[in-house]
Protein backbone atom coordinates (compact mmCIF):
# COMPACT_ATOMS: atom_id res chain seq x y z
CA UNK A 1 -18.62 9.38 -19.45
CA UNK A 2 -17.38 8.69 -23.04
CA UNK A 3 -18.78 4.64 -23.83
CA UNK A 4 -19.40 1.78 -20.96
CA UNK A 5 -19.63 -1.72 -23.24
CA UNK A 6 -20.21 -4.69 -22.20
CA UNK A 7 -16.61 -5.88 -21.67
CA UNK A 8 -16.04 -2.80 -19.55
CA UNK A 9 -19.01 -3.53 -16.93
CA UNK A 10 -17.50 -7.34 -16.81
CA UNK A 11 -14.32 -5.82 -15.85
CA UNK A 12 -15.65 -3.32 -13.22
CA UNK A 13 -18.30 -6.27 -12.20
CA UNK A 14 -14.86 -8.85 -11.52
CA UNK A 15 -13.00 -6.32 -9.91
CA UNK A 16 -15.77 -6.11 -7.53
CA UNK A 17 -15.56 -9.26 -7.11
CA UNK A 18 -11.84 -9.71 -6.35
CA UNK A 19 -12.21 -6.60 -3.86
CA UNK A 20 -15.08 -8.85 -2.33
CA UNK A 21 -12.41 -11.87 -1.70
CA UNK A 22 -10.15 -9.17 -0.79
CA UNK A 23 -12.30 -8.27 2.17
CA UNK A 24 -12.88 -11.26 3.66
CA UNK A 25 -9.45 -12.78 2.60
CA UNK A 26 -7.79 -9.71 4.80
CA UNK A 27 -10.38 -9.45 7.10
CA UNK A 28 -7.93 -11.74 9.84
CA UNK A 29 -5.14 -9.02 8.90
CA UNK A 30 -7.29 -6.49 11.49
CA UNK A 31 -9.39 -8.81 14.04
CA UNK A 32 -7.44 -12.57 14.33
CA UNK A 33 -5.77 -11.06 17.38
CA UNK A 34 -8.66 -9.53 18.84
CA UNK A 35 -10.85 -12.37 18.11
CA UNK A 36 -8.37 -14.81 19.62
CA UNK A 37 -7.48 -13.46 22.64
CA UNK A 38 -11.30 -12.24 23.72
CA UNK A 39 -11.36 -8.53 23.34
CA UNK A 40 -14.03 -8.89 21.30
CA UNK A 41 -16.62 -11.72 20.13
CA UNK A 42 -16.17 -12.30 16.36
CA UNK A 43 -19.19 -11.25 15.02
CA UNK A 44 -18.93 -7.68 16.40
CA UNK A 45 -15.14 -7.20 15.52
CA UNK A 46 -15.64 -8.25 11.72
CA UNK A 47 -18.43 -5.85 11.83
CA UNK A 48 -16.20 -2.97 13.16
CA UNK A 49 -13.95 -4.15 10.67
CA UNK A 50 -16.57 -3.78 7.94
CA UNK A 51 -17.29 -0.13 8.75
CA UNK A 52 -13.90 1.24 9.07
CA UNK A 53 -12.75 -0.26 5.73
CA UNK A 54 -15.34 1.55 4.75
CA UNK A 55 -14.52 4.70 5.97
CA UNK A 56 -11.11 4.28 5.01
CA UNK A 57 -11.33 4.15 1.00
CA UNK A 58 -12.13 7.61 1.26
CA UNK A 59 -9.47 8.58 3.20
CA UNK A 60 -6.79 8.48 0.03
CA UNK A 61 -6.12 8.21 -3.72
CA UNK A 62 -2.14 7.82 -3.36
CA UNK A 63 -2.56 3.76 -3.60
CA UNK A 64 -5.08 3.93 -6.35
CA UNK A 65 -2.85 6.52 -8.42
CA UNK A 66 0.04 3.89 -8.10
CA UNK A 67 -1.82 1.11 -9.99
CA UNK A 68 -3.87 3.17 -12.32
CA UNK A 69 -1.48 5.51 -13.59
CA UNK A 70 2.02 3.72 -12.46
CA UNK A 71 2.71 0.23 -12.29
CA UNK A 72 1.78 -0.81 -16.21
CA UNK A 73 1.57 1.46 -19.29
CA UNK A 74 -2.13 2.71 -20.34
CA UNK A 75 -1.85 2.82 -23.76
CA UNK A 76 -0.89 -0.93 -23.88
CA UNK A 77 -3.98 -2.11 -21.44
CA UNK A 78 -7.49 -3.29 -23.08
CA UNK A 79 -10.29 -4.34 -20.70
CA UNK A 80 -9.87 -7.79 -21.28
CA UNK A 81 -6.40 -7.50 -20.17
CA UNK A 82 -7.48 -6.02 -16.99
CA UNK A 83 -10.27 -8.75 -16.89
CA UNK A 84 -7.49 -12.01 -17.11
CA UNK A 85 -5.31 -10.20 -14.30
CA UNK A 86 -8.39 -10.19 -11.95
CA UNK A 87 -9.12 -13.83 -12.97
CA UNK A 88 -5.24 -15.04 -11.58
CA UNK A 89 -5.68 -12.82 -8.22
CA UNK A 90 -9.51 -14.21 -7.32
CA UNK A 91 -8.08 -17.86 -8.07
CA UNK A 92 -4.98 -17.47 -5.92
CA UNK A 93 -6.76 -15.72 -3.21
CA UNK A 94 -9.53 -18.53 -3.18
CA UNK A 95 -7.26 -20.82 -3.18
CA UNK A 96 -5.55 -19.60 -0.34
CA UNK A 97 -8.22 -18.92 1.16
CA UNK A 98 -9.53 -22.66 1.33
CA UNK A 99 -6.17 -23.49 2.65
CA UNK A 100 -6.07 -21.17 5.34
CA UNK A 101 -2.94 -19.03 4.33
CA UNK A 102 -2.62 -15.48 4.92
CA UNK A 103 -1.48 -14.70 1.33
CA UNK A 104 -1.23 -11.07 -0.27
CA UNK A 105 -4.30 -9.96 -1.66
CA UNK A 106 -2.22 -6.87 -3.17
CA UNK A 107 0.32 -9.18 -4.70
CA UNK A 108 -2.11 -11.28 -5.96
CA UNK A 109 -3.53 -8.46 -8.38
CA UNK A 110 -0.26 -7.18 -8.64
CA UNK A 111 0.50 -10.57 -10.55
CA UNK A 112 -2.19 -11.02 -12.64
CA UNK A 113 -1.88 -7.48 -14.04
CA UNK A 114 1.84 -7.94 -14.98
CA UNK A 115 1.09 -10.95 -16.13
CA UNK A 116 -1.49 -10.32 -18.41
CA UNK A 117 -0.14 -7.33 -19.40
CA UNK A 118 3.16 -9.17 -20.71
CA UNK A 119 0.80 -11.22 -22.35
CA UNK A 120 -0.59 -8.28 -24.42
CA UNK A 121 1.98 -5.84 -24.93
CA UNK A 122 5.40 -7.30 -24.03
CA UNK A 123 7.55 -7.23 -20.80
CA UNK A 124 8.30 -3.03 -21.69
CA UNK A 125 4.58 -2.17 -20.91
CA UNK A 126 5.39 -2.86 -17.14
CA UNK A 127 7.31 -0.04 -15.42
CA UNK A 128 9.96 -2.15 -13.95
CA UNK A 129 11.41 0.93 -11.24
CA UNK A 130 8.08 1.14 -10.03
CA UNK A 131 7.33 -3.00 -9.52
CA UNK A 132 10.40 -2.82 -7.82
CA UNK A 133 10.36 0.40 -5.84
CA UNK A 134 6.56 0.87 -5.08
CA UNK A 135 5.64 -2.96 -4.71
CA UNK A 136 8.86 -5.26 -4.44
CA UNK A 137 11.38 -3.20 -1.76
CA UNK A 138 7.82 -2.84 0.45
CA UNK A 139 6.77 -6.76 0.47
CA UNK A 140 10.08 -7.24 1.68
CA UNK A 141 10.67 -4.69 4.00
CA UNK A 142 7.21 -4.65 5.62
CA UNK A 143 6.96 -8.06 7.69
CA UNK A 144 10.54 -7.01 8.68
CA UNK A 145 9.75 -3.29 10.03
CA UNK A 146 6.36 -4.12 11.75
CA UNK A 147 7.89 -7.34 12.74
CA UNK A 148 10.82 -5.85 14.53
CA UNK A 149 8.81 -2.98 15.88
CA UNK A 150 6.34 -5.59 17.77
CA UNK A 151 8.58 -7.48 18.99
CA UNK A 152 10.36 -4.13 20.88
CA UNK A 153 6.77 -2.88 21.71
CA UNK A 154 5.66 -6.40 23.00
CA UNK A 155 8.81 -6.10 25.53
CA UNK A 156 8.03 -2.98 26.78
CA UNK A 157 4.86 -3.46 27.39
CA UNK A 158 5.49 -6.12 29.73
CA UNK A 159 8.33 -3.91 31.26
CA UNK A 160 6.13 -1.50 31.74
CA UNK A 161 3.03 -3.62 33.22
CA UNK A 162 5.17 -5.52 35.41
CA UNK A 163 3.82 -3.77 38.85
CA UNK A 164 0.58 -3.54 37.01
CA UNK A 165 -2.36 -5.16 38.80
CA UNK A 166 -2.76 -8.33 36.73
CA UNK A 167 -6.50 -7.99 35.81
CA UNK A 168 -7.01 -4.47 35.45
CA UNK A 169 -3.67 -4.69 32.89
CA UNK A 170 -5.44 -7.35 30.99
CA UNK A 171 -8.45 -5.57 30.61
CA UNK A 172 -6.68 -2.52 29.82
CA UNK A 173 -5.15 -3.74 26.96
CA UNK A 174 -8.28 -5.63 25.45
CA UNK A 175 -9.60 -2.03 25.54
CA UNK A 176 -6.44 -1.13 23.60
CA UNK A 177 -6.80 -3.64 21.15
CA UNK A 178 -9.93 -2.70 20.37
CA UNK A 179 -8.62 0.66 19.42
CA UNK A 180 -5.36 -0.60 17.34
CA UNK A 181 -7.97 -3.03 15.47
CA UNK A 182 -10.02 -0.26 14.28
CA UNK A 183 -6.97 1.67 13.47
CA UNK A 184 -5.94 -1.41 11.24
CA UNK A 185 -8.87 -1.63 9.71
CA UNK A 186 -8.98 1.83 8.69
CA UNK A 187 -5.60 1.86 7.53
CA UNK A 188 -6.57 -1.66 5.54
CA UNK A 189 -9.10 0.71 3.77
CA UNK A 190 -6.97 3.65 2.62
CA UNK A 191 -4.90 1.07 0.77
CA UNK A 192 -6.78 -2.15 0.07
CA UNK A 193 -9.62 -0.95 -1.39
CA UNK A 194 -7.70 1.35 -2.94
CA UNK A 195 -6.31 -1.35 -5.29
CA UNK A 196 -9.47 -1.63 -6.43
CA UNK A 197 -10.57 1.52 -7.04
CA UNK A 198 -7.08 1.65 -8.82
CA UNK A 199 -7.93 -1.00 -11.28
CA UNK A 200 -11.23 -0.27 -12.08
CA UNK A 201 -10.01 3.32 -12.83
CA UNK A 202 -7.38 1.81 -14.98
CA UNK A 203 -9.60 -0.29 -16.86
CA UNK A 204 -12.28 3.20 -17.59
CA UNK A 205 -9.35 4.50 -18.98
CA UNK A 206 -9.01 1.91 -21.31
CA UNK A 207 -11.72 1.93 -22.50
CA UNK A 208 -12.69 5.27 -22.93
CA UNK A 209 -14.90 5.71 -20.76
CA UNK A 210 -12.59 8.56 -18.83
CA UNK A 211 -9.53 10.61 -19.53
CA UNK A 212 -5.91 9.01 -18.95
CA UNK A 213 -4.54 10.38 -15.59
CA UNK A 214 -8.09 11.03 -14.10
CA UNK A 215 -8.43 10.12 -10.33
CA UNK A 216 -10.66 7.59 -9.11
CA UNK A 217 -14.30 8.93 -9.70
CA UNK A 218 -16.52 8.80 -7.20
CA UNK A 219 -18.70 5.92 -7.48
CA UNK A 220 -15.82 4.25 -7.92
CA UNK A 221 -14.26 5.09 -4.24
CA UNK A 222 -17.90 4.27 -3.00
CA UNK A 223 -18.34 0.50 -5.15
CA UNK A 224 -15.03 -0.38 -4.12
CA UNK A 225 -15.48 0.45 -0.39
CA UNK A 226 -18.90 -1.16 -0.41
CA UNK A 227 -17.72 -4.06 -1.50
CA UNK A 228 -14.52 -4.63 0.95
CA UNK A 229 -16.86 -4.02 3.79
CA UNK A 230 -19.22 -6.36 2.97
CA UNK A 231 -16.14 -9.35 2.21
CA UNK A 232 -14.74 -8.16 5.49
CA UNK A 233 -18.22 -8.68 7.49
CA UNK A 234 -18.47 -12.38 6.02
CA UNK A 235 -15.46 -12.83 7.39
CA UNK A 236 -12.89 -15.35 6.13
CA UNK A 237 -12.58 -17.56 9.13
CA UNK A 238 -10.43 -20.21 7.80
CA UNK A 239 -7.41 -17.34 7.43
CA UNK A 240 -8.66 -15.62 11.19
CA UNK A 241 -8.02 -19.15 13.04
CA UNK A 242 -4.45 -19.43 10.82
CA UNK A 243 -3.50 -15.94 11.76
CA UNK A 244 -4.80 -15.91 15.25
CA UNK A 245 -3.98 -18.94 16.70
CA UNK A 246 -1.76 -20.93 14.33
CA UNK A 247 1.46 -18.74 14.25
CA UNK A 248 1.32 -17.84 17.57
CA UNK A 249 -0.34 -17.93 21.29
CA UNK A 250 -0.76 -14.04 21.83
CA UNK A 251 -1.76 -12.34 25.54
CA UNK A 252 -3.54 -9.03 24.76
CA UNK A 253 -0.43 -7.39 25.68
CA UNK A 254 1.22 -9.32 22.13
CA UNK A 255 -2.26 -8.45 20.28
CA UNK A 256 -2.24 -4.64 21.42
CA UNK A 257 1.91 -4.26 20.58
CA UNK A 258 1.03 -6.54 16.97
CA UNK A 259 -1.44 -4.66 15.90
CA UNK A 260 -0.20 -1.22 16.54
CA UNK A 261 2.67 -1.78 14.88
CA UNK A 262 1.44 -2.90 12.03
CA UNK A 263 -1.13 0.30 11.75
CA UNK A 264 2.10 2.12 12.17
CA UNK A 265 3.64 0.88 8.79
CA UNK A 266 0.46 0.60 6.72
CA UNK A 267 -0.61 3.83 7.10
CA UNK A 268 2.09 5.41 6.63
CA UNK A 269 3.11 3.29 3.17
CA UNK A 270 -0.90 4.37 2.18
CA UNK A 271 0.80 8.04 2.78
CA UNK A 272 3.57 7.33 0.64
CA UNK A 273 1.41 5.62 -2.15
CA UNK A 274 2.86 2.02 -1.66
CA UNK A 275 0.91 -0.48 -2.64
CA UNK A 276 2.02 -2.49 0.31
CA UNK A 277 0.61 -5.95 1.41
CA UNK A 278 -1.17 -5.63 4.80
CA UNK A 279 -1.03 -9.15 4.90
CA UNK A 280 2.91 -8.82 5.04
CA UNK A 281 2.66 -6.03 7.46
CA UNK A 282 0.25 -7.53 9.82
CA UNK A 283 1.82 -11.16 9.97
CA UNK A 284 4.68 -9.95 10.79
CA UNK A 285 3.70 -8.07 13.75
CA UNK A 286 2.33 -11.17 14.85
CA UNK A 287 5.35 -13.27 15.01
CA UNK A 288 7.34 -10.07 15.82
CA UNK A 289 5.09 -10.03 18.80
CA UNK A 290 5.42 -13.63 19.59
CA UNK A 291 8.80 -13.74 19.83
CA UNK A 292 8.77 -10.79 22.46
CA UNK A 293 7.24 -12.44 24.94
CA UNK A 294 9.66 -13.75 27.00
CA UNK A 295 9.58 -17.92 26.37
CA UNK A 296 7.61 -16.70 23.25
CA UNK A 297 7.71 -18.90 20.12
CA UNK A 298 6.58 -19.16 16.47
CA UNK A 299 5.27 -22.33 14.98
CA UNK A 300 7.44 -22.39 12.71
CA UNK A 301 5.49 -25.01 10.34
CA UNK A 302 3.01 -22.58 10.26
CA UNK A 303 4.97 -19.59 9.05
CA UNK A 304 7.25 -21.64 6.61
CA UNK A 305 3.88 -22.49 4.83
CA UNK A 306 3.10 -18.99 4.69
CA UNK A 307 6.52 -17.83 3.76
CA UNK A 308 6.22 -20.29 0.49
CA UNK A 309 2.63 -18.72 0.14
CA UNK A 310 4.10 -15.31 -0.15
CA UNK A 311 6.79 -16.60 -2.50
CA UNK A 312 4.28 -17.81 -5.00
CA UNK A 313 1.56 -15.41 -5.11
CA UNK A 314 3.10 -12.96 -7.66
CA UNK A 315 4.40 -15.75 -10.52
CA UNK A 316 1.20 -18.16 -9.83
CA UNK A 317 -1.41 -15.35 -10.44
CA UNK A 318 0.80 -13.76 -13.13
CA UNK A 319 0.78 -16.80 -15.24
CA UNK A 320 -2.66 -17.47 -14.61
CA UNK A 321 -3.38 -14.00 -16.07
CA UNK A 322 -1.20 -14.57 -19.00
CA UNK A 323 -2.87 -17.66 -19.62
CA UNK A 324 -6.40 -16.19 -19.19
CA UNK A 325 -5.69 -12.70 -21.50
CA UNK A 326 -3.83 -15.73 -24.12
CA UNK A 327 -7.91 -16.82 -23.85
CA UNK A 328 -9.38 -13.48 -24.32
CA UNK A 329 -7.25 -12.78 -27.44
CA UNK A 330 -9.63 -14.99 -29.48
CA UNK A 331 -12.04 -12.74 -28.92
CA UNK A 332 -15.49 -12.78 -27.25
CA UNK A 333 -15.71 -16.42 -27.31
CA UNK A 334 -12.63 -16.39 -25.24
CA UNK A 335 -13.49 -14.03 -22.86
CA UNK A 336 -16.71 -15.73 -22.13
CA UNK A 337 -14.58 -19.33 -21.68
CA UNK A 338 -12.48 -17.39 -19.13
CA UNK A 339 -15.63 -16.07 -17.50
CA UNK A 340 -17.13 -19.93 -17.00
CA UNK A 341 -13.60 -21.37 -16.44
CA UNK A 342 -13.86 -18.73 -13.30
CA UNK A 343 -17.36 -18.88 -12.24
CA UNK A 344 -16.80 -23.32 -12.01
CA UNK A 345 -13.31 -22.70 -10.50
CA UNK A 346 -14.65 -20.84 -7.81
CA UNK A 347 -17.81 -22.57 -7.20
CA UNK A 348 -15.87 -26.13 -6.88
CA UNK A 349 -13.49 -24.15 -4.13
CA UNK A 350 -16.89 -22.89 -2.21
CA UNK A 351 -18.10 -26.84 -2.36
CA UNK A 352 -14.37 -28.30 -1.53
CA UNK A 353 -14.29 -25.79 1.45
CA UNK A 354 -17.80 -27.40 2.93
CA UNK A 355 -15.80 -30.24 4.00
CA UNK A 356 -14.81 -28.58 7.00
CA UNK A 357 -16.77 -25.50 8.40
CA UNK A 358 -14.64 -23.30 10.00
CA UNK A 359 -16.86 -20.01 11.23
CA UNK A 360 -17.89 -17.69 13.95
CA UNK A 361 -18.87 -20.68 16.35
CA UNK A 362 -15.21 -22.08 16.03
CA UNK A 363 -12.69 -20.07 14.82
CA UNK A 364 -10.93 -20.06 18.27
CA UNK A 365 -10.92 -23.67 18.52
CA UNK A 366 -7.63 -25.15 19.47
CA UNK A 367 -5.16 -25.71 16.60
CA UNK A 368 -3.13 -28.94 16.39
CA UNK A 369 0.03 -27.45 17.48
CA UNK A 370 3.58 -28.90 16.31
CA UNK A 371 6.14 -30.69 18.23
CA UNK A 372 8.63 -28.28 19.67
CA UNK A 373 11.59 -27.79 17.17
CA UNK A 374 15.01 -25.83 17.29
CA UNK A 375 14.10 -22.60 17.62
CA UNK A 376 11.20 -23.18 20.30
CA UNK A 377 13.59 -25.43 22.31
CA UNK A 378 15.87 -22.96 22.09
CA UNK A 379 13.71 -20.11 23.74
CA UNK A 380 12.40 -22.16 25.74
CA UNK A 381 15.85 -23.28 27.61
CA UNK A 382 16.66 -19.40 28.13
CA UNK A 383 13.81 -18.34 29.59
CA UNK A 384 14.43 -17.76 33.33
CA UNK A 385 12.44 -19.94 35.91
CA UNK A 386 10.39 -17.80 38.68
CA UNK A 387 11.89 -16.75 41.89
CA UNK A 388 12.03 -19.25 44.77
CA UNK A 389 8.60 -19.77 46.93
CA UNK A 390 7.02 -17.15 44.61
CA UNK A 391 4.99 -17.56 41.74
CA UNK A 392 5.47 -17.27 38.00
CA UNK A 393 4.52 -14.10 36.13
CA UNK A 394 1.93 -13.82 33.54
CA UNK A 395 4.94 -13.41 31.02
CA UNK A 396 7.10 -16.09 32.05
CA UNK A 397 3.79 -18.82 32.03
CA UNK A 398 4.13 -21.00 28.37
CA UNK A 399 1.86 -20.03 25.86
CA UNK A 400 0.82 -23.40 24.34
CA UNK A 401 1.73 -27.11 24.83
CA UNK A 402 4.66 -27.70 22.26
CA UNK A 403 6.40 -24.83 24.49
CA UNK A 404 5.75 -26.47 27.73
CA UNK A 405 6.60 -29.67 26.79
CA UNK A 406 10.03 -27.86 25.85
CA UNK A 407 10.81 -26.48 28.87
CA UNK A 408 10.33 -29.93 30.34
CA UNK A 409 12.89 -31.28 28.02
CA UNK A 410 14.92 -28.77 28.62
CA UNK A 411 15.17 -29.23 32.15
CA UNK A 412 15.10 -33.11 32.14
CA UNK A 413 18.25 -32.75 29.82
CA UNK A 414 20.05 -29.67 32.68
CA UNK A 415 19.00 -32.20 35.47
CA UNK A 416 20.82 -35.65 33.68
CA UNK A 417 23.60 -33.55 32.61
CA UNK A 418 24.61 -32.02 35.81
CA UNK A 419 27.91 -33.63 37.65
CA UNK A 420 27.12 -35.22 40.86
């Protein structure tokens, strides 16, 4: 190692930090289903969680090779550029965070680092085909693929389990999400963390403290893993109760289809070096596998806040970079301004979030749910009623009161309208 100045350990000290928020910011993306539906009590999942993010940073360097050496031009990056961009993503993903949206964590860096970078060295020192084929193409195909694929999985699953013994099928599938958890959690490490180690790689090459094109080193891979795992263990409750019980009512048959798919697609954009969100991938599994259970719905509030979440996370953290490496450019004055600006930003987020504890103890308490709108009234009214003298199937039941109250409507309205 050529130099390591103080500017540089700042850097590799905030990326840290933002790979902190990442964990527990993402942490829902792997255990909100499990957690919700009772595979597994919360403490013990986010712990599993912790573990396999853990295990997988050191799975791959394709992720990590897209930011460092791909998505903006080296020789137009200083450290304090690097620095600004992770100011704009740990803002926007505290501020989600306190809100309880499942924004991207990856986008969120993604931003600031274009952002910043424009700031610096103009609009050519970002690599435009690769924003849009490596980054852009995947945030919007993601929630689309996983979302389709759990829906399809969800239905066969309940085909398939339909002679199934009720209670052993439940358990069954707790067991199996269980499994597809860990899987998600391993595939949030090979490209999650990766980000990290991607930026902090990107900013040793800037400043000279490694060649241009290296790899990750080492204790880079092992900083960045460490300090996922120990975001994911804390948690991030507020975004677990959003993402496990405010877009959706899931059966373990929903969880196990959700989070499968959504393995499926990260791990195999961590093979192919996208730097995909897993927040993309993973919600929309969930209201994928929602809306394959037959009377299924979305609350559609819910995901409409999320959707506008989504929409703003690249601009909002890229001008808040721009506007933090504008700072730095006055020098070290600046950069230490930035620093306190961020330090009191986040601290008055920690005290506004006090107001209302959300944790362990109460993450699976009941959300206010939303009165039934188009698209729930809609499912609801198909949904066939059980068989004469029988009973109702598990899959048939309603998942949550908006959707019952639906069906009532629904058939109040069949019952008025019919000739006598």
């Amino acid at each position: 190692m050529e130099s390591f100045s103080l500017i540089l350990a700042i850097v590799v000290v905030t990326a840290l930090a933002f790979d902190f928020t990442n964990g527990f910011h993402d942490t829902a993306n792997a255990m909100a289903t499990t957690i919700s539906t009772g595979a597994m009590r919360p403490k013990v999942a986010v712990a599993m969680s912790a573990v396999l993010n853990l295990v997988g940073a050191f799975l791959s360097v394709e992720v990590a090779n897209t930011i460092s050496k791909g998505l903006v031009d080296e020789a137009g990056v200083r450290p304090e550029v690097i620095f600004a961009a992770l100011v704009g993503a740990i803002l926007w993903n505290l501020l989600t965070w306190l809100v309880g949206l499942p924004s991207s964590s990856s986008h969120a860096l993604m931003g600031g680092l274009i952002g910043a970078t424009i700031a610096s060295a103009g609009v050519g020192a970002v690599h435009g085909d690769v924003l849009v084929t490596k980054v852009l193409i995947p945030a919007i195909a993601a929630p689309l693929v996983a979302g389709i694929a759990a829906m399809f999985a969800t239905r066969l699953t309940y085909s398939l389990g339909k002679k199934a013994d009720g209670k052993a099928s439940e358990k069954g599938y707790r067991a199996g999400q269980i499994a597809s958890a860990g899987l998600v959690s391993l595939a949030h490490g090979t490209n999650d963390a990766q980000k990290t180690m991607g930026v902090i790689t990107l900013a040793l090459v800037a400043g000279g403290a490694v060649a241009p094109d290296s790899d990750p080193p080492l204790w880079v891979i092992l900083s960045a893993g460490l300090a996922i795992a120990l975001g994911t263990y804390l948690g991030g409750w507020r975004i677990i109760r959003t993402m496990g019980k405010g877009l959706t009512d899931l059966q373990p048959q929903q969880g196990f289809a959700a989070q499968t798919s959504a393995a499926t697609v990260i791990l195999a954009s961590s093979h192919l070096g996208f730097s995909l969100s897993t927040t993309h991938s993973v919600s929309g599994s969930v209201m994928g596998a929602g809306l394959g259970r037959k009377g299924g719905v979305v609350r559609w509030s819910t995901a409409t806040r999320m959707f506008v979440a989504w929409a703003l996370t690249l601009p909002a953290a890229a001008l808040v970079g721009a506007l933090a490496e504008y700072v730095t450019g006055f020098g070290d004055w600046g950069t230490a301004v930035v620093a306190v600006f961020l330090v009191a930003s986040s601290a008055v987020i920690w005290k506004l979030s006090r107001r209302e504890v959300i944790d362990h103890t109460n993450v699976n308490a009941a959300e206010e749910t939303e009165p039934a709108g188009v698209v729930t009234t809609a499912m609801a009214a198909v949904t066939p009623p059980p068989p004469a003298g029988g009973t109702a199937s598990e899959e048939s039941l309603p998942t949550f009161p908006a959707q019952a109250e639906a069906e009532r409507e629904a058939a109040a309205t069949t019952t008025t309208s019919t000739p006598v």
